[in-house]
PDB file of N, CA and C in Angstrom:
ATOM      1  N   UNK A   1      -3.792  -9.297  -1.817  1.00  0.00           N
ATOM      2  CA  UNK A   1      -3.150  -9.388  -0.514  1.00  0.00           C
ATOM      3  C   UNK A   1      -1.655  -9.570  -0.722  1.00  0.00           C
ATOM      4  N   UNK A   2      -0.786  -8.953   0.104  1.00  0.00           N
ATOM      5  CA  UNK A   2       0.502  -9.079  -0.077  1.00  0.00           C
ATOM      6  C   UNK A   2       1.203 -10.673   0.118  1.00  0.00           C
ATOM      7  N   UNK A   3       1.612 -10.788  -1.025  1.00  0.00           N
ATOM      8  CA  UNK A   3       2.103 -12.228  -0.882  1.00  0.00           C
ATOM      9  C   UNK A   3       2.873 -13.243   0.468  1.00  0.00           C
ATOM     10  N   UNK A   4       3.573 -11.623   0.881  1.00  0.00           N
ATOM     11  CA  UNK A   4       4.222 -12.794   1.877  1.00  0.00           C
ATOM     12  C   UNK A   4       3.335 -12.800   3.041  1.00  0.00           C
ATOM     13  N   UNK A   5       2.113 -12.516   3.276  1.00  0.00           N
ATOM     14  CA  UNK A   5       1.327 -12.577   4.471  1.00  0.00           C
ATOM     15  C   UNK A   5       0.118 -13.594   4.465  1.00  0.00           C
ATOM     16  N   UNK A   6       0.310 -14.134   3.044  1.00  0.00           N
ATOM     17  CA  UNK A   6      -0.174 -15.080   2.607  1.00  0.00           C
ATOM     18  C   UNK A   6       0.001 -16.703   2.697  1.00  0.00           C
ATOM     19  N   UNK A   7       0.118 -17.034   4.410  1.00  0.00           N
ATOM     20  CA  UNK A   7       0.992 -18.445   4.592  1.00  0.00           C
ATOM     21  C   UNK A   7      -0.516 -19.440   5.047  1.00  0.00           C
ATOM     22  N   UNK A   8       0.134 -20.774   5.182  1.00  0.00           N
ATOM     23  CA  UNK A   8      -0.818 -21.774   5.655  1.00  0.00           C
ATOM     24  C   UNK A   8      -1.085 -21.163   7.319  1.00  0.00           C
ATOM     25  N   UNK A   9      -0.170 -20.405   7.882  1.00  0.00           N
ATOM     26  CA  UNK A   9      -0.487 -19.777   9.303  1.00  0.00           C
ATOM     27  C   UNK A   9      -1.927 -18.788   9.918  1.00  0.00           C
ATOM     28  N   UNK A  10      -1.386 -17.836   8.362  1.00  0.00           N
ATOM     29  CA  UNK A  10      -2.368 -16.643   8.711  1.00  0.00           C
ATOM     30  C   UNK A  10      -4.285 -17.468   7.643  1.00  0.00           C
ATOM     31  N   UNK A  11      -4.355 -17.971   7.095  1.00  0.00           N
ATOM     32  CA  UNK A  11      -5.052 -19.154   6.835  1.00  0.00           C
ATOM     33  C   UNK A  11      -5.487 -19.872   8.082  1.00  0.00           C
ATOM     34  N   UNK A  12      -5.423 -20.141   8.800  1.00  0.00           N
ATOM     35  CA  UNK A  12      -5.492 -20.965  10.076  1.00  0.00           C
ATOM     36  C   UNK A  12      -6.232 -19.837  11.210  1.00  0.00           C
ATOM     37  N   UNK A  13      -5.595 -18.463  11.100  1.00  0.00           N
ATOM     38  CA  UNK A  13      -5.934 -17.354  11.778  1.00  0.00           C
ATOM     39  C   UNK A  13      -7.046 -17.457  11.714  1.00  0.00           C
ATOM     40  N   UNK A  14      -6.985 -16.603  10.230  1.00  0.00           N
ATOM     41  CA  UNK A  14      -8.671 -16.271   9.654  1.00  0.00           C
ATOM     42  C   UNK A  14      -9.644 -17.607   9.361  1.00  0.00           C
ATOM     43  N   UNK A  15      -8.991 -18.372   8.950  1.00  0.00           N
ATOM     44  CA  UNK A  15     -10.686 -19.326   9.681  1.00  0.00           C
ATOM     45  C   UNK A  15     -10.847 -19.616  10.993  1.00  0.00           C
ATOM     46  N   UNK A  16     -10.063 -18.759  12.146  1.00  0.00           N
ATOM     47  CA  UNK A  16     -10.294 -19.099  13.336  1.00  0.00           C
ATOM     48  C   UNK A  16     -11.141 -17.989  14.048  1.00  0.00           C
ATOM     49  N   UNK A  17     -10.871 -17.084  13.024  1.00  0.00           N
ATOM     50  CA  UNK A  17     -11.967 -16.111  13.093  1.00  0.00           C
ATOM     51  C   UNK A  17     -12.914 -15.830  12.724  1.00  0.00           C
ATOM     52  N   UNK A  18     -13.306 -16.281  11.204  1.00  0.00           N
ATOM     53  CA  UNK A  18     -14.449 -16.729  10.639  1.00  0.00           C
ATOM     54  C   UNK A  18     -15.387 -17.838  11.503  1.00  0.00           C
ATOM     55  N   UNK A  19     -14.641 -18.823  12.613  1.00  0.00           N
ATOM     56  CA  UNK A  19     -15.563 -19.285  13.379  1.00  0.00           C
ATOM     57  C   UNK A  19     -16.514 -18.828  14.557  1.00  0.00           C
ATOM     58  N   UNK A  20     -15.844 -17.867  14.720  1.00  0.00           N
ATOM     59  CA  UNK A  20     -16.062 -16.879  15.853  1.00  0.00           C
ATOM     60  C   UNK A  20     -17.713 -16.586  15.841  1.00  0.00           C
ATOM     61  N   UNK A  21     -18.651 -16.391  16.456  1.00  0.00           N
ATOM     62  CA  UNK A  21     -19.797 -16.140  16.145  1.00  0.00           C
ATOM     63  C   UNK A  21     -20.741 -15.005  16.576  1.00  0.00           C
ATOM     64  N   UNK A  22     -20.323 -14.841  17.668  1.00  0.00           N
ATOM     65  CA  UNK A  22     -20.546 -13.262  18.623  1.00  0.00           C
ATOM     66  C   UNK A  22     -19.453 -12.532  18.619  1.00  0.00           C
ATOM     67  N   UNK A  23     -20.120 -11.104  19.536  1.00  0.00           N
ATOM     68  CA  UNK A  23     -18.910 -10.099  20.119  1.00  0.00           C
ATOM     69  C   UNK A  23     -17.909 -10.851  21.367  1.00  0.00           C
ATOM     70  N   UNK A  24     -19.591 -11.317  22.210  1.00  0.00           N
ATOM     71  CA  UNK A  24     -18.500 -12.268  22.954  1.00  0.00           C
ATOM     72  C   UNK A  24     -17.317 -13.235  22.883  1.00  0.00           C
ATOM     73  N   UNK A  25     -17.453 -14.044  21.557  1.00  0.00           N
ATOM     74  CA  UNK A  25     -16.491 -14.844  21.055  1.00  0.00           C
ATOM     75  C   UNK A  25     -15.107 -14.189  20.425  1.00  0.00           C
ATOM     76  N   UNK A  26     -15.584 -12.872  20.129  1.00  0.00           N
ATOM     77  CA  UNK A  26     -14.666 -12.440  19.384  1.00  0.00           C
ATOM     78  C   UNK A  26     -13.503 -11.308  20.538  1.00  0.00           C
ATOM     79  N   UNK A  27     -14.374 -10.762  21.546  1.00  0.00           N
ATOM     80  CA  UNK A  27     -13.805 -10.482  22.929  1.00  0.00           C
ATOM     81  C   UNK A  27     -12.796 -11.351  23.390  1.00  0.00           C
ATOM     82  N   UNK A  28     -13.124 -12.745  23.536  1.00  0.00           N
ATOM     83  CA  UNK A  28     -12.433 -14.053  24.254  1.00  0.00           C
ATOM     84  C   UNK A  28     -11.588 -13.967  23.345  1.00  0.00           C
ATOM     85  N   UNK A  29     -11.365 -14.258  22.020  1.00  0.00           N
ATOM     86  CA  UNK A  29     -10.590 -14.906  21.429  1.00  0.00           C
ATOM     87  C   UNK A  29      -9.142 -13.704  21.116  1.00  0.00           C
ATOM     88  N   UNK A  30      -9.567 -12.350  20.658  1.00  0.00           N
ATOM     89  CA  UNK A  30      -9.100 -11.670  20.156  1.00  0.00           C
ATOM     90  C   UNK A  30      -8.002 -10.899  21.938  1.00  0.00           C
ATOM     91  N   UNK A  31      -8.746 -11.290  22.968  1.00  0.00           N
ATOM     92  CA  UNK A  31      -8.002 -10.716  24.318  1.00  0.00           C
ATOM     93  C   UNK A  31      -7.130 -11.863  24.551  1.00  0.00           C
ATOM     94  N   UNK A  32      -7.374 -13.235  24.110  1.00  0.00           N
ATOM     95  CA  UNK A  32      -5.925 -14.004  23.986  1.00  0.00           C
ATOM     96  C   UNK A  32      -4.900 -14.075  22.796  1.00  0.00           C
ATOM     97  N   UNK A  33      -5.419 -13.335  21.584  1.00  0.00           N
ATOM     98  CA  UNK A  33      -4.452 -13.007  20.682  1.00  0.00           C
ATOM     99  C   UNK A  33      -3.496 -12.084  20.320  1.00  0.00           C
ATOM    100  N   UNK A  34      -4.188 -10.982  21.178  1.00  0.00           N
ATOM    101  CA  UNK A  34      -3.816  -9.583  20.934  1.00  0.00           C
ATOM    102  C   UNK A  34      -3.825  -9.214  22.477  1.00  0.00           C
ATOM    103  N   UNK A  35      -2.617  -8.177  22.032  1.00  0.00           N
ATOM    104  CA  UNK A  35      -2.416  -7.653  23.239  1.00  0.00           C
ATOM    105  C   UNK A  35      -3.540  -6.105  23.584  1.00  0.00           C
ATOM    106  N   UNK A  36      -3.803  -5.507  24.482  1.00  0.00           N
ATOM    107  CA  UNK A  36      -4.876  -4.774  24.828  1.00  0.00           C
ATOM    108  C   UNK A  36      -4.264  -3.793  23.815  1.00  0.00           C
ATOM    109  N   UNK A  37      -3.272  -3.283  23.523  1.00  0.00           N
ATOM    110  CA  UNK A  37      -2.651  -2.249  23.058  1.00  0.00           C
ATOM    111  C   UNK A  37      -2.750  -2.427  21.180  1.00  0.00           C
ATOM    112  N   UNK A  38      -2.382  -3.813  20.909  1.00  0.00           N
ATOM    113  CA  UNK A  38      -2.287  -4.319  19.691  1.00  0.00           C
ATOM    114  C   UNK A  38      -4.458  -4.342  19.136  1.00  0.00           C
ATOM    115  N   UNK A  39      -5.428  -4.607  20.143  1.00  0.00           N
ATOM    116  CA  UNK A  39      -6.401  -4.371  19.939  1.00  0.00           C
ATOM    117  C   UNK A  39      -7.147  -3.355  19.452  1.00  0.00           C
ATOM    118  N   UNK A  40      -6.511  -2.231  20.353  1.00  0.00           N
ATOM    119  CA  UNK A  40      -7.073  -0.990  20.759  1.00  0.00           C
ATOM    120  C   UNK A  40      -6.445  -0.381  19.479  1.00  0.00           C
ATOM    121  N   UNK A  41      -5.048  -0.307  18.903  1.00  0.00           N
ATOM    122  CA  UNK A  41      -4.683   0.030  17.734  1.00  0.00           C
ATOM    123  C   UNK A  41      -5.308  -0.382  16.588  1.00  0.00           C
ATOM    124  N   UNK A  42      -5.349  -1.688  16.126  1.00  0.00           N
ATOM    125  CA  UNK A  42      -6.787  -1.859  15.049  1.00  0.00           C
ATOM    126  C   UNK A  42      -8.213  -0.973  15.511  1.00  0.00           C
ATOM    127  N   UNK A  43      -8.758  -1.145  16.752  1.00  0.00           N
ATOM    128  CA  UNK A  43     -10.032  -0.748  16.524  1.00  0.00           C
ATOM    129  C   UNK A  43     -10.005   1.052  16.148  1.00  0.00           C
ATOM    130  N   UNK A  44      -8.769   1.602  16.683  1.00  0.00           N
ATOM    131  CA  UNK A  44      -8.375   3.090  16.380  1.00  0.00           C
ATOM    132  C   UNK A  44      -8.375   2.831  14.725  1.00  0.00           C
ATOM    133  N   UNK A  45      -7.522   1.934  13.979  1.00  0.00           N
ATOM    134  CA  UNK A  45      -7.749   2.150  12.817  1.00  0.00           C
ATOM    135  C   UNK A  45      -9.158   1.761  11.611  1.00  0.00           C
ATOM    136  N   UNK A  46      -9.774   1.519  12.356  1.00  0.00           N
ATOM    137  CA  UNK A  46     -11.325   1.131  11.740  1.00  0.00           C
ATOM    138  C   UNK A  46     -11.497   2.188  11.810  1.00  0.00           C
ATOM    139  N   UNK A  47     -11.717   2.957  13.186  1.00  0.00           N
ATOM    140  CA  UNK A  47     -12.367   4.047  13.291  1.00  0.00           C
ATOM    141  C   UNK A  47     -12.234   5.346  12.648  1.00  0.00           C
ATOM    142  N   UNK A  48     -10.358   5.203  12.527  1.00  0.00           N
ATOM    143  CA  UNK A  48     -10.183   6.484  11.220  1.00  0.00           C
ATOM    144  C   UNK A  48     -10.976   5.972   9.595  1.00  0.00           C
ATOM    145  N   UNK A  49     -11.027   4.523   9.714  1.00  0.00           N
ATOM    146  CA  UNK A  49     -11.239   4.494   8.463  1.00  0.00           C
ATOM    147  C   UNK A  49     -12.317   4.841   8.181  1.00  0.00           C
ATOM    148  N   UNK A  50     -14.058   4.111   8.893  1.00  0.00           N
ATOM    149  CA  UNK A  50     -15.198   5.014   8.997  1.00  0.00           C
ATOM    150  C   UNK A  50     -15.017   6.597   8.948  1.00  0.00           C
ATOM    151  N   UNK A  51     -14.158   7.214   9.537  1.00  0.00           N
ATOM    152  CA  UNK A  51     -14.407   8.833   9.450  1.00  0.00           C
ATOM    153  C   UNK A  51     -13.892   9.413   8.760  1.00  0.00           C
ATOM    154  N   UNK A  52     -12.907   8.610   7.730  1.00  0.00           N
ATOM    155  CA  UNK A  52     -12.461   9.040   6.501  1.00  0.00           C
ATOM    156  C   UNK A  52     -13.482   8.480   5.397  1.00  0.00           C
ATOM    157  N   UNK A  53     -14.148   7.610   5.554  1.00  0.00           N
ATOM    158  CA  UNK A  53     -14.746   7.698   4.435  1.00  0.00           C
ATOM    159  C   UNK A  53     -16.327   8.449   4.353  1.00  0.00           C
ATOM    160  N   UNK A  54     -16.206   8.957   5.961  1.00  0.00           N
ATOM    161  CA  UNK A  54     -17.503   9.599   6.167  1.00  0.00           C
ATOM    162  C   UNK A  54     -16.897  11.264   5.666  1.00  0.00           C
ATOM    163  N   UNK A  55     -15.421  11.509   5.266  1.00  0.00           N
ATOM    164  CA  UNK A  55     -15.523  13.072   4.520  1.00  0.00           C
ATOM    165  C   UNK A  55     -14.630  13.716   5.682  1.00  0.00           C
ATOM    166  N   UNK A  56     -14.274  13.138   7.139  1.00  0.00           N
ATOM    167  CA  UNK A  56     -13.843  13.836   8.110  1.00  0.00           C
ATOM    168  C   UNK A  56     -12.238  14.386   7.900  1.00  0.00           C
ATOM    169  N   UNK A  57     -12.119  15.483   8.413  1.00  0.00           N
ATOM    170  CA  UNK A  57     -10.780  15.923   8.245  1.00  0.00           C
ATOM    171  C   UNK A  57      -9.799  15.095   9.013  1.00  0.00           C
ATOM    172  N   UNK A  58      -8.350  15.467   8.477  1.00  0.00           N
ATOM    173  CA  UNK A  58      -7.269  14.697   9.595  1.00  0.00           C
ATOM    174  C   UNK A  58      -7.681  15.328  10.757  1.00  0.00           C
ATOM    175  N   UNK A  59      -7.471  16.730  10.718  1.00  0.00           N
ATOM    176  CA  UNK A  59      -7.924  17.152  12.168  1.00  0.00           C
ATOM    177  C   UNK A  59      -8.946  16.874  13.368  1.00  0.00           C
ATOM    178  N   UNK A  60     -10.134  16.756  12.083  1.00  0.00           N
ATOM    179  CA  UNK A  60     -10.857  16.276  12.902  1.00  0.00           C
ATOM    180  C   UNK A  60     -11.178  14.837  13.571  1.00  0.00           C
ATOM    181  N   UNK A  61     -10.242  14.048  12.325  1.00  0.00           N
ATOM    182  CA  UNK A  61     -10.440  12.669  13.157  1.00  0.00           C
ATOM    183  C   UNK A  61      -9.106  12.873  14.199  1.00  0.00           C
ATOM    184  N   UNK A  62      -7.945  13.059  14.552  1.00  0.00           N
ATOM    185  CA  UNK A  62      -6.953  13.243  14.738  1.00  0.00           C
ATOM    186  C   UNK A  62      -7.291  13.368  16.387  1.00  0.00           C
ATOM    187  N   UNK A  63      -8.364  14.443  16.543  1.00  0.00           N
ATOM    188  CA  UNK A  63      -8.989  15.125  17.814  1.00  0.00           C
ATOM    189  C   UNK A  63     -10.037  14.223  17.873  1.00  0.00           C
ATOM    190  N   UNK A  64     -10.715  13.654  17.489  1.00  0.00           N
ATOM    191  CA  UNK A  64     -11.959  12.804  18.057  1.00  0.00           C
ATOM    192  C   UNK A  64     -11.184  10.888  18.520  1.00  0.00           C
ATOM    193  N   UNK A  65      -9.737  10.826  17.779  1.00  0.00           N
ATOM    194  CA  UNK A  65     -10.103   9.527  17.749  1.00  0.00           C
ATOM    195  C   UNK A  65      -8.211   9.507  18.857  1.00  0.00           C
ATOM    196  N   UNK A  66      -7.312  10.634  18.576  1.00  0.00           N
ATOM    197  CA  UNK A  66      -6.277  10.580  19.016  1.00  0.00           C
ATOM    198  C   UNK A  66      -5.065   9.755  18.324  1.00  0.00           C
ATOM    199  N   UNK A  67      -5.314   9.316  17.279  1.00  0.00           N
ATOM    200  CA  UNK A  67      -4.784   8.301  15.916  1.00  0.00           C
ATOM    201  C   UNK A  67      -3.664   9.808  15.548  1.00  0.00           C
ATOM    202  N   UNK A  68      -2.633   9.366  15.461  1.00  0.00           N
ATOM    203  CA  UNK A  68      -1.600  10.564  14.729  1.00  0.00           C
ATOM    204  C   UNK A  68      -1.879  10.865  12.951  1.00  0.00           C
ATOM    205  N   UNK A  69      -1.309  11.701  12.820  1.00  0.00           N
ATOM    206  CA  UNK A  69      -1.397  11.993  11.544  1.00  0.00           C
ATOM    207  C   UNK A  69      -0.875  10.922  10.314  1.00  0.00           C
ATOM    208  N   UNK A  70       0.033   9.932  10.866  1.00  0.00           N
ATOM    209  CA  UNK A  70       1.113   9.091  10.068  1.00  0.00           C
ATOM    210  C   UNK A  70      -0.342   8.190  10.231  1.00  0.00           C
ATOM    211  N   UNK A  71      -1.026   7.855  11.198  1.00  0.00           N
ATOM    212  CA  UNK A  71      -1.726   6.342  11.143  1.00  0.00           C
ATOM    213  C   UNK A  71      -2.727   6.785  10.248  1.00  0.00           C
ATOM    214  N   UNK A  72      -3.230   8.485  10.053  1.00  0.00           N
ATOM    215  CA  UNK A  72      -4.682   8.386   9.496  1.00  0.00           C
ATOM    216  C   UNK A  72      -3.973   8.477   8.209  1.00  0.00           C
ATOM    217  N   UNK A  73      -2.964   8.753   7.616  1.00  0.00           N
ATOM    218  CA  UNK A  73      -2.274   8.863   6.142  1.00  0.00           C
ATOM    219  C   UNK A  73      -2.626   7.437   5.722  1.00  0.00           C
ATOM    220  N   UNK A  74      -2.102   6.541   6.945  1.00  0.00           N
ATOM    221  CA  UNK A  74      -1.676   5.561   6.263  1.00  0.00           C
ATOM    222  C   UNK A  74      -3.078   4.180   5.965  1.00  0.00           C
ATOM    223  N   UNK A  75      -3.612   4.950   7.085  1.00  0.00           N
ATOM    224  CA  UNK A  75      -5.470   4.285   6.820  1.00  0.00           C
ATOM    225  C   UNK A  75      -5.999   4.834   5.233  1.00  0.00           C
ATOM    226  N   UNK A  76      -6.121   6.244   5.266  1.00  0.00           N
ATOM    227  CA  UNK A  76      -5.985   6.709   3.696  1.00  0.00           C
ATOM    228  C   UNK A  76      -5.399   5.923   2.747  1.00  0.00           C
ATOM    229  N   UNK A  77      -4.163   5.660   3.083  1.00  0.00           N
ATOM    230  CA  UNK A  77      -3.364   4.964   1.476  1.00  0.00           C
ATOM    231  C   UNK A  77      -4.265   3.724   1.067  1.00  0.00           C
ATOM    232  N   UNK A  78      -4.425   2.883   2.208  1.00  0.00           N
ATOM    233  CA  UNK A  78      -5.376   1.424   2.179  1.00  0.00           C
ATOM    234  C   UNK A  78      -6.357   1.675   2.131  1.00  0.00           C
ATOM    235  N   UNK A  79      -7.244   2.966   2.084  1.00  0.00           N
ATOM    236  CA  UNK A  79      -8.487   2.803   1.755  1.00  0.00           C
ATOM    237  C   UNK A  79      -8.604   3.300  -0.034  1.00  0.00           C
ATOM    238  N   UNK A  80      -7.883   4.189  -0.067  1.00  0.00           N
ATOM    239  CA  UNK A  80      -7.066   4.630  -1.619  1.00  0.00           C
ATOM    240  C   UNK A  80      -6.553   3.196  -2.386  1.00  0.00           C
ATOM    241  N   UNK A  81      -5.578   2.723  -1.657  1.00  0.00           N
ATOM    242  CA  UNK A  81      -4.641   1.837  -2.948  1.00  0.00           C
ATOM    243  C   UNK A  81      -4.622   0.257  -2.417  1.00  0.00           C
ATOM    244  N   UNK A  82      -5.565   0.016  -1.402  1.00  0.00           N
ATOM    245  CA  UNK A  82      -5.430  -1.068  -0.743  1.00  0.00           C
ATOM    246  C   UNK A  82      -6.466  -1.898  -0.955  1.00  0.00           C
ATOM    247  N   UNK A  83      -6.687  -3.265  -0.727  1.00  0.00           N
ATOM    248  CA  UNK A  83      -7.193  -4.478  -1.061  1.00  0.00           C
ATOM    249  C   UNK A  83      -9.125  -3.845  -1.051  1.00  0.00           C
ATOM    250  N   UNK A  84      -9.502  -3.056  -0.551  1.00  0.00           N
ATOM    251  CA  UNK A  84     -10.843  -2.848  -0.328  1.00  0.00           C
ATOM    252  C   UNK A  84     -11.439  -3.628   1.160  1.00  0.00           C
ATOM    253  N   UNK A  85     -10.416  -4.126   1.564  1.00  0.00           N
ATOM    254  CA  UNK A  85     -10.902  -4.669   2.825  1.00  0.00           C
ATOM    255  C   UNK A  85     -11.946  -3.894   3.996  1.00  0.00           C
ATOM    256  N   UNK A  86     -11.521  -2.557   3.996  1.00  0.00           N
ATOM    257  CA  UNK A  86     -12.418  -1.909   4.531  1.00  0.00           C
ATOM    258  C   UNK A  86     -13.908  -1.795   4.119  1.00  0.00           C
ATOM    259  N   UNK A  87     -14.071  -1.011   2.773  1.00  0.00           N
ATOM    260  CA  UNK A  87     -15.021  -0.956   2.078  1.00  0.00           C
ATOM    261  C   UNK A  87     -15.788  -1.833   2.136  1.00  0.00           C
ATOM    262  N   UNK A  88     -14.659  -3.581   1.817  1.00  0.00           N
ATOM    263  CA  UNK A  88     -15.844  -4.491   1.510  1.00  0.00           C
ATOM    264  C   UNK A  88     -16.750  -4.749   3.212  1.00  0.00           C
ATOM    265  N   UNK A  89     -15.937  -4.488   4.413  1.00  0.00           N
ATOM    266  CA  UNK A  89     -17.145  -4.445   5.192  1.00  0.00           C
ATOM    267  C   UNK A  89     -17.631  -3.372   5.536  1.00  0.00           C
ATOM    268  N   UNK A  90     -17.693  -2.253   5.287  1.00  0.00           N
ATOM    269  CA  UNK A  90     -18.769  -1.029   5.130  1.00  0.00           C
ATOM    270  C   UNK A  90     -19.791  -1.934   4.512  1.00  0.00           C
ATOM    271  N   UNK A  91     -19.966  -2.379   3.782  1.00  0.00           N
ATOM    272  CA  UNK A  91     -20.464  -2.468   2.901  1.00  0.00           C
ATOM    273  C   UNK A  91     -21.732  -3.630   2.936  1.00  0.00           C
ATOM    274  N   UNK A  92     -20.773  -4.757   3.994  1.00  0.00           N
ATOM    275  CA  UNK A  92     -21.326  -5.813   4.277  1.00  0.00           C
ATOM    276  C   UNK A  92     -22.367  -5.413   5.761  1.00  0.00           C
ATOM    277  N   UNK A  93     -21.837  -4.257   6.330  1.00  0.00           N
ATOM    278  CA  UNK A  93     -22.458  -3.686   7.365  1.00  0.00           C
ATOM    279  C   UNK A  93     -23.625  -3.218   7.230  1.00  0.00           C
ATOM    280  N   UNK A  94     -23.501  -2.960   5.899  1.00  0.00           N
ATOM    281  CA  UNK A  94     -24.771  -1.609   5.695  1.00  0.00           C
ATOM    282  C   UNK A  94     -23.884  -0.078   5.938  1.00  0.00           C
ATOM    283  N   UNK A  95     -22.446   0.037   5.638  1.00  0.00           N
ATOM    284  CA  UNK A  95     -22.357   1.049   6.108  1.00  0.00           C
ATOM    285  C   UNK A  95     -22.028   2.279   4.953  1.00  0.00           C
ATOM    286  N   UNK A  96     -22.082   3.271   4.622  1.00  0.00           N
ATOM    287  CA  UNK A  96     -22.010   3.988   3.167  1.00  0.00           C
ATOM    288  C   UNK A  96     -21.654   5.203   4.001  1.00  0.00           C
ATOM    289  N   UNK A  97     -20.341   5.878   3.343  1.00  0.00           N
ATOM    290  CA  UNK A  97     -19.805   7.466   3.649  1.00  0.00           C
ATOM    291  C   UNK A  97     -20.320   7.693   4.904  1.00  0.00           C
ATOM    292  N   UNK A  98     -19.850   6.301   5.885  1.00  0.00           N
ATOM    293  CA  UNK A  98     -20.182   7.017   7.440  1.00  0.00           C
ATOM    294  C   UNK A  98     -21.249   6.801   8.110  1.00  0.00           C
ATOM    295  N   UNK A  99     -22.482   6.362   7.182  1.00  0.00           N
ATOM    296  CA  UNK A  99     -23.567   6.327   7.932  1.00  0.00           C
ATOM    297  C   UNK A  99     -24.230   4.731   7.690  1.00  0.00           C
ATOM    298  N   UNK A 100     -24.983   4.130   8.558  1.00  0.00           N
ATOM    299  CA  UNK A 100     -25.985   2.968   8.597  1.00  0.00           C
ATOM    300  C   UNK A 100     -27.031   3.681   7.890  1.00  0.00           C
ATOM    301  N   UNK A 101     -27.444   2.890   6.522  1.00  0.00           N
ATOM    302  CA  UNK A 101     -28.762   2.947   5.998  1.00  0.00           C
ATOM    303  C   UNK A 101     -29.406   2.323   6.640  1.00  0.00           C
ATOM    304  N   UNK A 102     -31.165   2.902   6.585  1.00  0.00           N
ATOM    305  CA  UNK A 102     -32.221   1.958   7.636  1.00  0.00           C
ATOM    306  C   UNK A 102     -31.956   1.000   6.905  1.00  0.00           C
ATOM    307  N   UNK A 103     -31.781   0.095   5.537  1.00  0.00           N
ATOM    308  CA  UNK A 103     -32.531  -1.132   4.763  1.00  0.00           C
ATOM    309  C   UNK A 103     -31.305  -1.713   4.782  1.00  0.00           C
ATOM    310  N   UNK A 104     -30.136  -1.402   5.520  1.00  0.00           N
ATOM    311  CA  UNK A 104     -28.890  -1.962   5.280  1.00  0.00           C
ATOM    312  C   UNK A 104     -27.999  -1.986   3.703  1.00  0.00           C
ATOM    313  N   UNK A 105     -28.602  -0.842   2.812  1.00  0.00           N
ATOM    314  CA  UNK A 105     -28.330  -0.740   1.614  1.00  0.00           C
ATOM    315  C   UNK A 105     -27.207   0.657   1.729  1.00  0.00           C
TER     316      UNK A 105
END
């Protein structure tokens, strides 16, 4: 993780999110943290990231998700050269190149 994002603050964040326990909780908490716009931009970038690792073109995520070409590059670089944060919850999901296995494997 990049060092300087690494404070006693953002620490405080994420175990405030790690407490979180539902969608509902995470609805409440995340619509007083984030702005609708600042939301909607992460969940756009999950979503390139699932459809990049499901094989999808820029184009085609580009047209399904409306994410510009600079955001899906730059979802690429972090799924390429970045912490694995994504991956590691694909992963924790059950999720592999795009798809839910039935056994969660």
């Amino acid at each position: 993780m990049n060092p300087k994002a690494h404070t006693s603050e953002v620490d405080h964040l994420f175990e405030a999110v790690l407490s979180l326990r539902d969608l509902d909780d995470c609805y409440r908490f995340f619509s007083d943290v984030c702005t609708i716009k600042e939301l909607l931009s992460m969940a756009q970038r999950y979503e390139v990231a699932l459809m990049l690792d499901a094989g999808l073109t820029y184009l085609d995520i580009a047209e399904k998700t409306g994410a510009s070409t600079a955001t899906i590059s730059r979802v690429n670089r972090s799924l390429t050269y970045g912490e694995d944060g994504y991956r590691l919850a694909f992963e924790r999901l059950g999720i592999h190149k795009g798809r839910k296995t039935a056994d969660g494997e």
